[in-house]
Structure formats: structure tokens, C-alpha cells
C-alpha atoms as a PDB file:
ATOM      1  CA  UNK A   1     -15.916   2.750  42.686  1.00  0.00           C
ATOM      2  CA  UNK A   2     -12.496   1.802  41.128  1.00  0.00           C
ATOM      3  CA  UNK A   3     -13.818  -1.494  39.737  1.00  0.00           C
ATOM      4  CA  UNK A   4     -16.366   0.367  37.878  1.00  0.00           C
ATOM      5  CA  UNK A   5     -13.806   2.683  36.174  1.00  0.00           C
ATOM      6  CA  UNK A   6     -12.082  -0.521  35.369  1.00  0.00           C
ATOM      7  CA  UNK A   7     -15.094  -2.252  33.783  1.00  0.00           C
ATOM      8  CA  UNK A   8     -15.825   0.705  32.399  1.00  0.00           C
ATOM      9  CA  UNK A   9     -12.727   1.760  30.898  1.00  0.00           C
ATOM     10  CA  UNK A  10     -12.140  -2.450  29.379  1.00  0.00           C
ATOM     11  CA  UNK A  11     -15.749  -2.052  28.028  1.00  0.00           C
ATOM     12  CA  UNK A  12     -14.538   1.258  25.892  1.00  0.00           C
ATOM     13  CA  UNK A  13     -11.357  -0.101  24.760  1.00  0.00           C
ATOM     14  CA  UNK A  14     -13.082  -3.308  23.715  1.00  0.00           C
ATOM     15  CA  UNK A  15     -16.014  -1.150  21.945  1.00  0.00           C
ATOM     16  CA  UNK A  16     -13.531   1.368  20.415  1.00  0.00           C
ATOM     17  CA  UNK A  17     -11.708  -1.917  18.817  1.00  0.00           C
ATOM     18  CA  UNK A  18     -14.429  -3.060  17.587  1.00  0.00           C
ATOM     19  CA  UNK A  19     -15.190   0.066  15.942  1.00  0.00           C
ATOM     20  CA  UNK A  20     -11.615   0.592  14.780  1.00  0.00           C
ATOM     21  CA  UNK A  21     -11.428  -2.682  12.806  1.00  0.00           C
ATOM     22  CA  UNK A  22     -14.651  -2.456  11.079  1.00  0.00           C
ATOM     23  CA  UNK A  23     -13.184   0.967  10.181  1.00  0.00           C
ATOM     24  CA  UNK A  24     -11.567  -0.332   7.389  1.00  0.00           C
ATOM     25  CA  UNK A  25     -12.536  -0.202   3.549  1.00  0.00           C
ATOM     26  CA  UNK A  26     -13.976  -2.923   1.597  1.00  0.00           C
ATOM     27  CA  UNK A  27     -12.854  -1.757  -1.630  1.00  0.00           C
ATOM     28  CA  UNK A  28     -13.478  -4.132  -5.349  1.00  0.00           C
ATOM     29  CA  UNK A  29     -10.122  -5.389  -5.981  1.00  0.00           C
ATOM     30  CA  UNK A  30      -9.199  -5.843 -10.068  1.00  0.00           C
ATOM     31  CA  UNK A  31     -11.468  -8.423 -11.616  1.00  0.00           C
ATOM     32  CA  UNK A  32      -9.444 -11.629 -12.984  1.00  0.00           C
ATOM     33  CA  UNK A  33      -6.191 -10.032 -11.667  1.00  0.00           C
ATOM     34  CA  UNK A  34      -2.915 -11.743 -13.790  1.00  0.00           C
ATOM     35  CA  UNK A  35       0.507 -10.806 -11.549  1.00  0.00           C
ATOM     36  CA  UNK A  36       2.306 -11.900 -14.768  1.00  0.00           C
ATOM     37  CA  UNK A  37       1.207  -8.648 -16.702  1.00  0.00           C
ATOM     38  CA  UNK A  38       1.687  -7.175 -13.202  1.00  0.00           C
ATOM     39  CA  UNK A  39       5.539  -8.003 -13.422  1.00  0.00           C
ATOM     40  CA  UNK A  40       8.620  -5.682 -14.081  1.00  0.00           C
ATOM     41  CA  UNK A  41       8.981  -1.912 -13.353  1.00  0.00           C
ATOM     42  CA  UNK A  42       6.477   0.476 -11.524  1.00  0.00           C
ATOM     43  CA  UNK A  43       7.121   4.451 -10.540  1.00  0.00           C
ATOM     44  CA  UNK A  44       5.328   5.517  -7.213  1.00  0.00           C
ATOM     45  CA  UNK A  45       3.578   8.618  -8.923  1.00  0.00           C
ATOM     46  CA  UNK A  46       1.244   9.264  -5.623  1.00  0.00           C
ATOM     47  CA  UNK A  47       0.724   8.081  -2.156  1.00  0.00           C
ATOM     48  CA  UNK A  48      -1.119   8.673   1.074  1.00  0.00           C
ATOM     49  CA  UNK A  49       0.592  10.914   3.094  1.00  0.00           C
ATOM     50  CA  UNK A  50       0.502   8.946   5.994  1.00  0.00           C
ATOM     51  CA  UNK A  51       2.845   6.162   4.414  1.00  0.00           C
ATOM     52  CA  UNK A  52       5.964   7.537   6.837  1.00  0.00           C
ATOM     53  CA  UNK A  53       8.117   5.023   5.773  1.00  0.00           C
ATOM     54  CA  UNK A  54       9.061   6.667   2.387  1.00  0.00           C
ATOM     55  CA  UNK A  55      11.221   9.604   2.596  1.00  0.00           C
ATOM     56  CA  UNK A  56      12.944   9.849  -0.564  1.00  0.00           C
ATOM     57  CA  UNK A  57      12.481  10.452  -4.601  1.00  0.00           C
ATOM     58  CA  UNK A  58      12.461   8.178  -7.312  1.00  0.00           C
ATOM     59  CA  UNK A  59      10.933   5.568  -5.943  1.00  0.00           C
ATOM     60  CA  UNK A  60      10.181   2.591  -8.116  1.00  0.00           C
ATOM     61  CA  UNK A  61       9.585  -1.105  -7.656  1.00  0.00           C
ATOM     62  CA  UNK A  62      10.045  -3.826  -9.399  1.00  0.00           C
ATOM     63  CA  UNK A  63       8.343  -7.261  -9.160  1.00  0.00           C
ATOM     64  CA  UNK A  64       9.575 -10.719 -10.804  1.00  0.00           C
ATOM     65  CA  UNK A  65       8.035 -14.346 -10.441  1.00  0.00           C
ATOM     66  CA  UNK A  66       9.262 -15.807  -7.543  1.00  0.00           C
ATOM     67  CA  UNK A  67       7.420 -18.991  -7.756  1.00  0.00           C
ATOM     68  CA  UNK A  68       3.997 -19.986  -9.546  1.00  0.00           C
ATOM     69  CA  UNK A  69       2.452 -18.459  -6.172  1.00  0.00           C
ATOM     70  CA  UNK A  70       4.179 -15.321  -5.225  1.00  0.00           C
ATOM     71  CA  UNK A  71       6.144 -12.498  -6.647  1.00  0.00           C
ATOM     72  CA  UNK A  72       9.311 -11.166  -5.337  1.00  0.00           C
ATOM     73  CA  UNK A  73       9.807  -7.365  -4.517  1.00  0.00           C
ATOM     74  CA  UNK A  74      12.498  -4.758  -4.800  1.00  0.00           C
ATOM     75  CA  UNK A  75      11.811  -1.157  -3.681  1.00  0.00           C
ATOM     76  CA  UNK A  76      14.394   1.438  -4.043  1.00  0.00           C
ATOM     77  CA  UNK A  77      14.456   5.236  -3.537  1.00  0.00           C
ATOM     78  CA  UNK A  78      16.712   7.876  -3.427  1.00  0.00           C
ATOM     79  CA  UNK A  79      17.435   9.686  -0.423  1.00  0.00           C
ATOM     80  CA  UNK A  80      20.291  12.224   0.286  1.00  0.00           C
ATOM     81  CA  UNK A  81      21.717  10.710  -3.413  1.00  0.00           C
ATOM     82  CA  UNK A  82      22.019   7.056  -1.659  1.00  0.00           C
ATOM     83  CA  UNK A  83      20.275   4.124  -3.149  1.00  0.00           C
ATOM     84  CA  UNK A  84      17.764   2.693  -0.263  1.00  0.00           C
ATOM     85  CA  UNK A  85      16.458  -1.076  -1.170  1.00  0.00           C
ATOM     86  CA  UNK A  86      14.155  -2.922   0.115  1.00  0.00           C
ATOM     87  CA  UNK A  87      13.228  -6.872  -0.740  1.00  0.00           C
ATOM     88  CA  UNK A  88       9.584  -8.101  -0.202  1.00  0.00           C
ATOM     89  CA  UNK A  89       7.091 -10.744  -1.693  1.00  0.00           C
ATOM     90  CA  UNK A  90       3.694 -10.511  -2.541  1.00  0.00           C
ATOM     91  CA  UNK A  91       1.557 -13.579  -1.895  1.00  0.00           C
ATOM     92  CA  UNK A  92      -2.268 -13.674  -2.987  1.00  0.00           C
ATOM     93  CA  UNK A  93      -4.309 -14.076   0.015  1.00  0.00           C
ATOM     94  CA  UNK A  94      -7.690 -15.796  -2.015  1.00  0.00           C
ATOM     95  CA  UNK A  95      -8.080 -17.819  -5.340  1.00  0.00           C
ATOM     96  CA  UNK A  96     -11.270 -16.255  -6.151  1.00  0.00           C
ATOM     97  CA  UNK A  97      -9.789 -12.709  -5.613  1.00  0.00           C
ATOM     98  CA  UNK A  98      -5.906 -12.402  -7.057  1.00  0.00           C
ATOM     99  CA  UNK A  99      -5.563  -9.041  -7.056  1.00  0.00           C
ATOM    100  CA  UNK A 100      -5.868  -9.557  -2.915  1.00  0.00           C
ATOM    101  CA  UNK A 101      -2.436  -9.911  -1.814  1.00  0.00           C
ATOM    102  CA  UNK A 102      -0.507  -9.910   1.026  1.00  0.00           C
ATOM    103  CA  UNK A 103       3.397  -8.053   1.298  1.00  0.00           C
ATOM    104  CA  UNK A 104       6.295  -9.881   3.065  1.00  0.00           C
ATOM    105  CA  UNK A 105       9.105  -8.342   4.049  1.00  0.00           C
ATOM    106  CA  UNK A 106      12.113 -10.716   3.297  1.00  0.00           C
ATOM    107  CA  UNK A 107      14.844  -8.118   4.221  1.00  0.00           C
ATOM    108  CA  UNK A 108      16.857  -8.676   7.364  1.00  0.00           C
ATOM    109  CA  UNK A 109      16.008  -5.708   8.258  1.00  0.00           C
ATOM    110  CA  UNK A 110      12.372  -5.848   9.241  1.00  0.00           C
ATOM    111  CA  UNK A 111      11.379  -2.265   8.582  1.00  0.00           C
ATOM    112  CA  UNK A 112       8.236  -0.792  10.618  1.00  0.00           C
ATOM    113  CA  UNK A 113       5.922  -2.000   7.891  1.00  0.00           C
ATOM    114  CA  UNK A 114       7.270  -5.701   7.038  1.00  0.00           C
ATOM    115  CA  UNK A 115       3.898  -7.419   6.493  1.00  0.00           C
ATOM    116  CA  UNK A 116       0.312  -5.979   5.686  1.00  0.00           C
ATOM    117  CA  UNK A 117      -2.340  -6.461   2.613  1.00  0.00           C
ATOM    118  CA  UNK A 118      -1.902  -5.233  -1.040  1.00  0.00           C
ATOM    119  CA  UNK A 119      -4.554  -4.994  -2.573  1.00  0.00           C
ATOM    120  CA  UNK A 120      -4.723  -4.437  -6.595  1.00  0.00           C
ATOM    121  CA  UNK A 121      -7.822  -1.982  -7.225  1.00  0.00           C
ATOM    122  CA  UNK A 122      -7.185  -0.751 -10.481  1.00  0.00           C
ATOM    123  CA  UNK A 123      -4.797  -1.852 -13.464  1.00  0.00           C
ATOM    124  CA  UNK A 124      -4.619  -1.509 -17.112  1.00  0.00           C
ATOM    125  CA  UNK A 125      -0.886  -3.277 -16.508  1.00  0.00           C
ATOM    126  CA  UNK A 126       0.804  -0.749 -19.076  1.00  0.00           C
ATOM    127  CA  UNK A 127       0.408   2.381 -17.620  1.00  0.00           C
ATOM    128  CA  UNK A 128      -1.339   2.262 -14.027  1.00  0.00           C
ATOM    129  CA  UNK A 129      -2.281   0.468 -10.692  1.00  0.00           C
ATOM    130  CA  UNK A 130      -4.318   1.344  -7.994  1.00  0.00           C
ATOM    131  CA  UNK A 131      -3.044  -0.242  -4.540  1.00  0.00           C
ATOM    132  CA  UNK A 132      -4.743  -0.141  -1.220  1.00  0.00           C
ATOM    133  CA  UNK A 133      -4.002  -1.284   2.130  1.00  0.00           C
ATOM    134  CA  UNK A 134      -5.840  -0.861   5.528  1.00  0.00           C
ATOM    135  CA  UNK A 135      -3.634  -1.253   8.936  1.00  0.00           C
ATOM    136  CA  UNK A 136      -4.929  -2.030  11.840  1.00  0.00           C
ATOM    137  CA  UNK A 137      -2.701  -2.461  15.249  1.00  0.00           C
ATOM    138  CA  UNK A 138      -4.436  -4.210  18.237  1.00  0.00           C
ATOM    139  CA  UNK A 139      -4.094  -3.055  21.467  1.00  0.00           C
ATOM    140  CA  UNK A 140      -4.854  -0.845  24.431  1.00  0.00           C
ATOM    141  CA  UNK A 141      -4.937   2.076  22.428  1.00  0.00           C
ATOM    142  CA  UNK A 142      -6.274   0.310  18.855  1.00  0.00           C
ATOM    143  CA  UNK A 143      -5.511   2.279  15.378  1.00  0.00           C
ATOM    144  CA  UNK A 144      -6.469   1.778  11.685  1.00  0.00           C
ATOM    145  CA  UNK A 145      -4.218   3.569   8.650  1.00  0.00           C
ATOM    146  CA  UNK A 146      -5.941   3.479   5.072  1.00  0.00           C
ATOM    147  CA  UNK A 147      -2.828   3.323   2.772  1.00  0.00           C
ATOM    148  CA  UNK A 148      -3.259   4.227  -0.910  1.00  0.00           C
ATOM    149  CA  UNK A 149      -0.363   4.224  -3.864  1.00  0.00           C
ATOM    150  CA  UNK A 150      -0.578   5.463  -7.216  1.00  0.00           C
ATOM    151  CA  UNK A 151       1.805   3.836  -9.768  1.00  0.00           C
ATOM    152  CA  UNK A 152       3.216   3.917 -13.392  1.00  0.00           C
ATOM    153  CA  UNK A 153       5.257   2.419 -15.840  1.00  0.00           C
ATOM    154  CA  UNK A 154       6.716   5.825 -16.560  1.00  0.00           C
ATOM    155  CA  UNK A 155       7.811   8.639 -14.256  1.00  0.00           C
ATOM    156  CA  UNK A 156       5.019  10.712 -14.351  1.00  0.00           C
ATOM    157  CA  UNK A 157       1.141   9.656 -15.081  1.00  0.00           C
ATOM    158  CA  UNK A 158      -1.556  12.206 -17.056  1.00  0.00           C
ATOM    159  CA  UNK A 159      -3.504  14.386 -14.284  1.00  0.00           C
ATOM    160  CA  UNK A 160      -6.736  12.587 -15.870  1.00  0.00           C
ATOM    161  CA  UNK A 161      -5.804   9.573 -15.204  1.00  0.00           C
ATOM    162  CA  UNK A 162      -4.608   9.975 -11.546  1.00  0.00           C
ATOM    163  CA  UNK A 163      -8.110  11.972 -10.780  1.00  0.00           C
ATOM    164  CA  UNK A 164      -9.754   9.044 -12.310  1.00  0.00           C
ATOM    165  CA  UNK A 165      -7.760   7.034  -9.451  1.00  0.00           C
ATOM    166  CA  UNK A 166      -8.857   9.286  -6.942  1.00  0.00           C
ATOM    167  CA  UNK A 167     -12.609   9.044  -8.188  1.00  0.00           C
ATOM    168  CA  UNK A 168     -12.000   5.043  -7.023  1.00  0.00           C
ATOM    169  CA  UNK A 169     -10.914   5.829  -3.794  1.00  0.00           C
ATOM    170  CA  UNK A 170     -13.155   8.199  -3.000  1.00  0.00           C
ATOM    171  CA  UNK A 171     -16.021   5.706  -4.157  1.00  0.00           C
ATOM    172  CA  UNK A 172     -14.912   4.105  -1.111  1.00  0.00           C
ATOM    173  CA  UNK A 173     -14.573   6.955   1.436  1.00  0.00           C
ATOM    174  CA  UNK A 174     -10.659   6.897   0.880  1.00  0.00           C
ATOM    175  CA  UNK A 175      -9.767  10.111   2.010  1.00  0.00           C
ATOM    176  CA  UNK A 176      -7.683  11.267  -0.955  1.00  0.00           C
ATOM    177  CA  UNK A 177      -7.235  15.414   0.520  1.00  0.00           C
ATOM    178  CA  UNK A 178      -3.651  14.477   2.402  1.00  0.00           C
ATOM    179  CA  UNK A 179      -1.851  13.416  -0.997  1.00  0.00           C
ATOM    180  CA  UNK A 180       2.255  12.850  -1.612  1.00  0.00           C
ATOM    181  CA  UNK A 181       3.239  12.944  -4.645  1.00  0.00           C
ATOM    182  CA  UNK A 182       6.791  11.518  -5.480  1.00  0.00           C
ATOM    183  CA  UNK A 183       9.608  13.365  -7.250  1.00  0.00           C
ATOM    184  CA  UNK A 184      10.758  12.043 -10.204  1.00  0.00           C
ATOM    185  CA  UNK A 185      13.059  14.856 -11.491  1.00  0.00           C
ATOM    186  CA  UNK A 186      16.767  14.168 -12.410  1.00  0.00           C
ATOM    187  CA  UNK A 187      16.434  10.015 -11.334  1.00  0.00           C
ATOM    188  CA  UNK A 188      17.242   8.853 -14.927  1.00  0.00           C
ATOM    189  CA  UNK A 189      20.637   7.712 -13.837  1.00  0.00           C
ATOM    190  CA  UNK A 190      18.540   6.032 -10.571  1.00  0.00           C
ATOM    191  CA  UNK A 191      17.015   3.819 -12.847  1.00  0.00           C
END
């Protein structure tokens, strides 16, 4: 009797993995993708509410050229009127697709979320960018986390063009209903 609530509780786990990483979207990423338009300044406008590992306001990041291959990351917010970096870099994961990339943390402080994909969906690359990324964590008890950001190159984005965002995700079956949206008051002097 026990080894059949042991086969049968393996075969669950293995089916509910299965399940969990297919779970992911396949969203289109941004056709012919060019990270050197993609470079300088972005404001988080909007996020997925799930993304626990931003607490504060303000929150901007700025990418540079690295190398030919990969661009270097700084993310910074304010939180309880401290300054709270972060330094990443974003290498693309497939020549065919650019605007698939893939964030390393490069702090020495590896943070919960040091390494996952980035994916570009949407960019004009002087007012807004669409970026996705899909979790998954292997193990006895398997989970998936869609991640979505909304960014611009101001500190604030018209409502028609973040709805237009949200028309992309939800193309996809993003769930878009649990929505953070970043404070941007008073951060001129962040900046």
C-alpha cells in the first residue's frame, strides 16, 4: 500500500511539472530588436504585482554597451529616501530573436531574482517597452511566475498607450488584473 502512494504521489509531481513548465507564455518578442536604441534611461511606469523584489518609488534603469554582445544594467529605487542599486547584464539568448534576452545579476549581492529571461515585446525605443519574463522553479513542489514591466523614457506614460500594452499581454493570456504601478512623484532630485 505505501509503495503505491509513493508511485503515485512521484507520478503527480512529475505530471504537475510537466504541466507547470509548459505553463509559460510564448509571447512575439520585437521584430529586428537593436539594444543600441534600447540604451540609456528607462522609468518603471507598471509592473506585475507579483515582482516582490521591488519595494520602492522611482525606479528607473539604465542600460549602456557593455560589449558588442551584452548590455550592462543599473537599477535604482528609492526606498525610505535611500538610494537602492542594483548592477545586472543583459545577454541575448538567440541571433534570430534579439529582443530575447537573458538578465545577469553581477552584484555581489545575489538578490532572490539574479538570473531569468527578458524578453523585449514591444518598443518604439523613445517612449516605451514591453518586457516579459516567465519563472519557473523545479522541484518537489514546481512553480511558474509570469513577470510583466511597463517602461518609459519619462516618468509617467499616456493611459492609451499603457492599455495598448496591456492589449499585448492579454493577447497572450498575461493576466494583466493584479497591476503595480510605480510612483514617480517628487523623484526629480532621484534622477
Amino acid at each position: 500500500m505505501q509503495e503505491m502512494l509513493w508511485t503515485l504521489l512521484v507520478t503527480s509531481l512529475c505530471f504537475t511539472t510537466t504541466r507547470v513548465q509548459a505553463a509559460c507564455a510564448k509571447p512575439e518578442v520585437q521584430k529586428d530588436f537593436n539594444f543600441l536604441e534600447y540604451l540609456g534611461t528607462w522609468f518603471e511606469i507598471q509592473r506585475s504585482s507579483n515582482v516582490d523584489f521591488e519595494n520602492g518609488k522611482c525606479i528607473a534603469t539604465t542600460y549602456s554597451r557593455k560589449s558588442p554582445v551584452a548590455l550592462g544594467v543599473r537599477w535604482q529605487e528609492l526606498v525610505d529616501k535611500k538610494v537602492k542599486s542594483h548592477d545586472a547584464e543583459l545577454y541575448p539568448t538567440s541571433t534570430k530573436e534579439p529582443a530575447k534576452l537573458f538578465y545577469s545579476s553581477t552584484s555581489p549581492f545575489k538578490p532572490s531574482f539574479e538570473d531569468f529571461p527578458y524578453w523585449v515585446l514591444s518598443t518604439d525605443y523613445k517612449n516605451y517597452s514591453l518586457v516579459y519574463s516567465c519563472f519557473v522553479n523545479l522541484g518537489i513542489f514546481s512553480t511558474q511566475s509570469d513577470h510583466y514591466w511597463i517602461f518609459s523614457r519619462q516618468m509617467h506614460l499616456p493611459e492609451n498607450t499603457t492599455n495598448q500594452l496591456h492589449e499585448i499581454l492579454a493577447s497572450y493570456n498575461i493576466a494583466t488584473k493584479n497591476i503595480a504601478t510605480v510612483d514617480h512623484e517628487d523623484c526629480s532630485s532621484f534622477i
